[in-house]
Protein backbone atom coordinates (compact mmCIF):
# COMPACT_ATOMS: atom_id res chain seq x y z
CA UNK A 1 8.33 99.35 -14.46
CA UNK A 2 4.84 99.65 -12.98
CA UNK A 3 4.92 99.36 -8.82
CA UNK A 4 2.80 96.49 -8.94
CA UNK A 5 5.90 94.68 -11.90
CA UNK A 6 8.06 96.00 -8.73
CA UNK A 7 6.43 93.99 -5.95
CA UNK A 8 6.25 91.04 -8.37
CA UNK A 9 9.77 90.97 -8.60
CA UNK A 10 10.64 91.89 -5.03
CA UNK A 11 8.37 88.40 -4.02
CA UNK A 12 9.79 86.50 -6.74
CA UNK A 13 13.50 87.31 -4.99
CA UNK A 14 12.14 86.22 -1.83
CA UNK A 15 13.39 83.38 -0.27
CA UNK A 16 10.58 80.35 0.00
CA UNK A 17 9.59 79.91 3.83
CA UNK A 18 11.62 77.82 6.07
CA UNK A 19 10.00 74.38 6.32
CA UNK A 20 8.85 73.82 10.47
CA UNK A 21 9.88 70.51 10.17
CA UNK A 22 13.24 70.53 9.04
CA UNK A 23 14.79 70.24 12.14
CA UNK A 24 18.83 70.41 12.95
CA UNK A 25 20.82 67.32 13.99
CA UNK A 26 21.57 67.26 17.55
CA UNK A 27 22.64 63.35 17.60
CA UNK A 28 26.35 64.78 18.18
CA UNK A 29 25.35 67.08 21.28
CA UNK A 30 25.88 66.35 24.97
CA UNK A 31 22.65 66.88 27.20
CA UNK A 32 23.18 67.54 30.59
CA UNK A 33 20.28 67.21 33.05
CA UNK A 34 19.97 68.39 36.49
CA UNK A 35 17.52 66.82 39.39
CA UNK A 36 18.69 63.77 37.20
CA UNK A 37 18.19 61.29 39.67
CA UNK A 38 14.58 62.54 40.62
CA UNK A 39 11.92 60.66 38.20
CA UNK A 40 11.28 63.07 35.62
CA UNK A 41 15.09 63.53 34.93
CA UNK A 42 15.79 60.35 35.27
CA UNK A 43 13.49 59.34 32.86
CA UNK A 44 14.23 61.87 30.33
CA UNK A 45 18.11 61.10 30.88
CA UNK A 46 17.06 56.64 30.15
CA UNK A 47 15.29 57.71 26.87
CA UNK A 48 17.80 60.45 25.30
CA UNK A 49 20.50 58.32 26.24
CA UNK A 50 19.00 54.66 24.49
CA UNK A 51 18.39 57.11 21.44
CA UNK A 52 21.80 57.30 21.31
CA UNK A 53 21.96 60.96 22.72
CA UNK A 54 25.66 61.38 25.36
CA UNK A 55 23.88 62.18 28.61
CA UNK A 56 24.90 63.04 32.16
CA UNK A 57 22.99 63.61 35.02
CA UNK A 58 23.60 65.70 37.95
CA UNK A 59 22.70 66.18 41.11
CA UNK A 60 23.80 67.63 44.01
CA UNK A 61 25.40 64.89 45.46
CA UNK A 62 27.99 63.43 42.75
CA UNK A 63 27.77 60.00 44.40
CA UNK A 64 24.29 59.65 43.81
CA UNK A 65 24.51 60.89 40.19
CA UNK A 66 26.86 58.16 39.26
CA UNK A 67 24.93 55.55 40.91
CA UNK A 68 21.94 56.51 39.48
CA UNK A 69 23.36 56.70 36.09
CA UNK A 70 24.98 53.35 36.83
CA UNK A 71 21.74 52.02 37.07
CA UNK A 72 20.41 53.88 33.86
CA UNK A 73 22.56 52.34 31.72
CA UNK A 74 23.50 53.53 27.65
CA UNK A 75 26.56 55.07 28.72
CA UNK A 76 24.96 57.51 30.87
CA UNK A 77 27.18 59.31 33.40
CA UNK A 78 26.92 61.05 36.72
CA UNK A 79 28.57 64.48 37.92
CA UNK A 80 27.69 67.55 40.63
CA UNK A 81 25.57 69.81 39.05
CA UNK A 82 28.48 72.56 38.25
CA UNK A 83 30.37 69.87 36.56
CA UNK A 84 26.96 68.75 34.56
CA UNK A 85 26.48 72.32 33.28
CA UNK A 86 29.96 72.82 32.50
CA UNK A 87 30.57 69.62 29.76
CA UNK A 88 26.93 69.77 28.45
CA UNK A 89 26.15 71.54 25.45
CA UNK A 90 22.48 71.21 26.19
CA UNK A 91 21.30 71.74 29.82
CA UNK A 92 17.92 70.05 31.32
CA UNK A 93 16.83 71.75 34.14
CA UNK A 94 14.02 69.01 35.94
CA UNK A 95 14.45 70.05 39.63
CA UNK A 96 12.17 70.39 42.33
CA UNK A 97 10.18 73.81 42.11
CA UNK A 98 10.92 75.01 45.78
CA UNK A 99 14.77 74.58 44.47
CA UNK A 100 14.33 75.54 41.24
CA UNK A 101 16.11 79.74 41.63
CA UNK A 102 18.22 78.66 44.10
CA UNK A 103 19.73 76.12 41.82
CA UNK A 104 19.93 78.35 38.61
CA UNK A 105 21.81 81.12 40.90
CA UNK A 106 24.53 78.95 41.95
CA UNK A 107 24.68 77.49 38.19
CA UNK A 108 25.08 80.88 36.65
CA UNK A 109 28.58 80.92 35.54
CA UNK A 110 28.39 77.18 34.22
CA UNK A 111 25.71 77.86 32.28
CA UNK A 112 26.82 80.87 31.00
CA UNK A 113 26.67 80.05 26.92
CA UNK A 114 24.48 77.16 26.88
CA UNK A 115 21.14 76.18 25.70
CA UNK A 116 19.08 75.41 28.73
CA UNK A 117 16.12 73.52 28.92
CA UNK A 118 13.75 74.36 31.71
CA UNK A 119 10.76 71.21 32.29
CA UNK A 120 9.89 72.58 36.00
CA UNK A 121 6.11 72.37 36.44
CA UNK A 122 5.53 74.93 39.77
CA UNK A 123 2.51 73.38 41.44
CA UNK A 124 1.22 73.15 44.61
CA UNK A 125 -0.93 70.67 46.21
CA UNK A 126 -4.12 70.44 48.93
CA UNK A 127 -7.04 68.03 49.40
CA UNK A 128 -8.55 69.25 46.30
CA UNK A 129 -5.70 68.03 44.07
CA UNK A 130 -2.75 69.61 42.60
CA UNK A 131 -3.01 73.39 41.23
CA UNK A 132 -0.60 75.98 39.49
CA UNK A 133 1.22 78.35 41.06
CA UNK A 134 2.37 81.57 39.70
CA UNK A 135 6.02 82.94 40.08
CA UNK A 136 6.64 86.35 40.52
CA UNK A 137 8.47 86.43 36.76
CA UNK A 138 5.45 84.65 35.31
CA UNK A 139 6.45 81.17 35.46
CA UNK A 140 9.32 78.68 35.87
CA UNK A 141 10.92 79.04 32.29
CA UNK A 142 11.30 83.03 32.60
CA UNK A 143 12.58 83.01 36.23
CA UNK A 144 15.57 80.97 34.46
CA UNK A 145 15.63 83.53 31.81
CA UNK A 146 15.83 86.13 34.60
CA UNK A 147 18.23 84.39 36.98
CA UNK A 148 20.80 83.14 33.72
CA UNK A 149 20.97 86.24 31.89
CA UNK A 150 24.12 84.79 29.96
CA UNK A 151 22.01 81.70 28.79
CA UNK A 152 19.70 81.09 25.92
CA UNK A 153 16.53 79.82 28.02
CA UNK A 154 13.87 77.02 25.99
CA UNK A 155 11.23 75.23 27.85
CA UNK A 156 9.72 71.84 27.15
CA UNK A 157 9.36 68.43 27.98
CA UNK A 158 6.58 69.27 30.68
CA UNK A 159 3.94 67.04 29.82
CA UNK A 160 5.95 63.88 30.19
CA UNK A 161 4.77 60.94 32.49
CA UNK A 162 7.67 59.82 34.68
CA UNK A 163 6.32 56.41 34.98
CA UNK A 164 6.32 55.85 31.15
CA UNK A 165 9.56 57.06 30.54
CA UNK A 166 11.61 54.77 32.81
CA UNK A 167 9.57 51.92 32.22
CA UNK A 168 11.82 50.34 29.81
CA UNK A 169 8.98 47.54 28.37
CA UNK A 170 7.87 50.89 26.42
CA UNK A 171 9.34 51.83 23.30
CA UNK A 172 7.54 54.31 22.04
CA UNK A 173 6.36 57.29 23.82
CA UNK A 174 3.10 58.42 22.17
CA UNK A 175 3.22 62.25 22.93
CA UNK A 176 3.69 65.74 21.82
CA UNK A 177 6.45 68.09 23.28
CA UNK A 178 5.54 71.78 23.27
CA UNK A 179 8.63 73.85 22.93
CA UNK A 180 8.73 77.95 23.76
CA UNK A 181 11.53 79.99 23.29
CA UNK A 182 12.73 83.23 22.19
CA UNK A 183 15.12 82.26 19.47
CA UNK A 184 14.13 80.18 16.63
CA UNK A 185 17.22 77.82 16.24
CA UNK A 186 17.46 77.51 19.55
CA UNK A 187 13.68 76.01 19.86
CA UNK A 188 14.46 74.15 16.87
CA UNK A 189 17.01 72.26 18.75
CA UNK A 190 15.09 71.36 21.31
CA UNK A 191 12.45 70.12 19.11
CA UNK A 192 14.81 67.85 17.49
CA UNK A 193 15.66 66.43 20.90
CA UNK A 194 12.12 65.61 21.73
CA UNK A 195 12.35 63.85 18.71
CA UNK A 196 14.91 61.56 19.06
CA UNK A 197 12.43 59.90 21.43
CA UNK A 198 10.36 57.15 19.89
CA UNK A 199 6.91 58.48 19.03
CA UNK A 200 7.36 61.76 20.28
CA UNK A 201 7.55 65.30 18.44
CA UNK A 202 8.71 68.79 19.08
CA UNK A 203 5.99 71.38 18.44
CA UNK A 204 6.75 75.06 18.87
CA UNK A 205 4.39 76.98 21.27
CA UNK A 206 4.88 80.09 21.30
CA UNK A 207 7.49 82.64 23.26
CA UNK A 208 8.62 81.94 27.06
CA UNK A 209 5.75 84.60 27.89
CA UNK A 210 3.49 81.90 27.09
CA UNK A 211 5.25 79.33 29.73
CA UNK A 212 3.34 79.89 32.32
CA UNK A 213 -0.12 78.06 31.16
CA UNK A 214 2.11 75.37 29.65
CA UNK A 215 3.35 74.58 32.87
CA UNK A 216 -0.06 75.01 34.60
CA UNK A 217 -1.67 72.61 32.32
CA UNK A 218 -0.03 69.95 34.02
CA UNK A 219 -2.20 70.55 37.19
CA UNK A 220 -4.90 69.34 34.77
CA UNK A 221 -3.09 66.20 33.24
CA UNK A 222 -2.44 65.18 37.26
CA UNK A 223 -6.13 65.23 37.37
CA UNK A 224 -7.28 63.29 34.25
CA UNK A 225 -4.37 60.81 35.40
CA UNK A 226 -6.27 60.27 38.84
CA UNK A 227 -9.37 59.96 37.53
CA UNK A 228 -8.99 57.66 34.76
CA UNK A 229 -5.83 55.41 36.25
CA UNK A 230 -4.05 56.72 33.42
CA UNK A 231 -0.62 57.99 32.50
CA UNK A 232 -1.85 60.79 29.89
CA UNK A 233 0.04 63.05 27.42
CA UNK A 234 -0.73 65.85 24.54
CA UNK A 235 -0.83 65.33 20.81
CA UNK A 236 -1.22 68.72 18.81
CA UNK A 237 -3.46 67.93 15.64
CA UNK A 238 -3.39 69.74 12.32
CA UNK A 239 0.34 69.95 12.42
């Protein structure tokens, strides 16, 4: 057999690529999120949770949790944040940036094992608008990498208007989801979340190094939104 017969049969054995869009099912998967009762949880916790998805949202202050998913509705329920992390198989973290670390320290143990989900945009803002700042690790998503070394760390869902997603006259969410992670499956997952979301999609983005303009790029979206009275979000064409 000729070398070139030899390669012809080595990429005849190979397997055919994986198809991006075939996606896992996560309808059976509990999705905790933290800072649930601020708007961008909250929002994300009213539209996983009328997809059908089990949610609860914690906070630091189990009282308000359950009030606040009370008033979501869909079966959603409210814990502390230890007790969020513990029962959820997926873990949302939507917090306020200047408590973002201190949060994922305390959370270490409970989140120890699962798939966590980091949406925390670290901005600041002056009379010139809002603009990114930039964490010593390189951006929100690998500071939760660093801090929750026993966790596999994903970031999405940045891009998300708060407004939009709690106003419940909207059904469909006309949006993109960029997803970065480390481990394929694992972004996969979260990809299939984002898309049990009326009009929304997963799209992968690259590796957690990458986080830190994905997270920045909200500054910009803050602007547009002032500008034109708008509520905008990203659609990635071509895919």
């Amino acid at each position: 057999m000729t070398s070139t017969d030899s390669a012809a049969t080595d990429n005849a054995q190979k397997a055919p690529a994986k198809d991006p869009w075939d996606l896992p099912d996560v309808s059976g998967l509990v999705v905790g999120v933290l800072g649930g009762t601020g708007p961008q949880g909250k929002g994300l916790a009213y539209r996983l949770a009328k997809a059908g998805q089990k949610v609860i949202i914690g906070s630091r202050a189990a009282d308000r949790a359950r009030a606040t998913a009370e008033e979501l509705g869909h079966g959603v329920e409210g814990a502390d944040n230890a007790e969020t992390a513990r029962r959820s198989d997926i873990v949302i973290v939507a917090v306020p940036w200047d408590g973002h670390g201190k949060t994922l320290e305390s959370l270490r143990e409970e989140l120890a094992g699962k798939l966590v989900v980091d949406c925390v945009n670290p901005l600041g803002f002056d009379k010139k608008g809002a603009y990114a700042l930039k964490p010593e690790e390189g951006s929100a998503a690998e500071q939760a990498a660093a801090l929750l070394p026993d966790s596999r760390v994903t970031a999405a869902f940045h891009h998300l208007s708060a407004v939009l997603l709690q106003d419940p006259e909207i059904d469909e969410i006309d949006t993109d989801v960029m997803v970065l992670g480390e481990v394929r499956a694992d972004v996969e997952t979260v990809q299939a979340l984002a898309g049990r979301i009326p009009g929304m999609r997963g799209i992968f983005a690259g590796r957690l190094r990458n986080a830190h303009q994905v997270e920045s790029l909200v500054a910009n979206l803050i602007s547009v939104n002032r500008r034109y009275k708008a509520h905008a979000g990203l659609r990635v064409t071509d895919v």
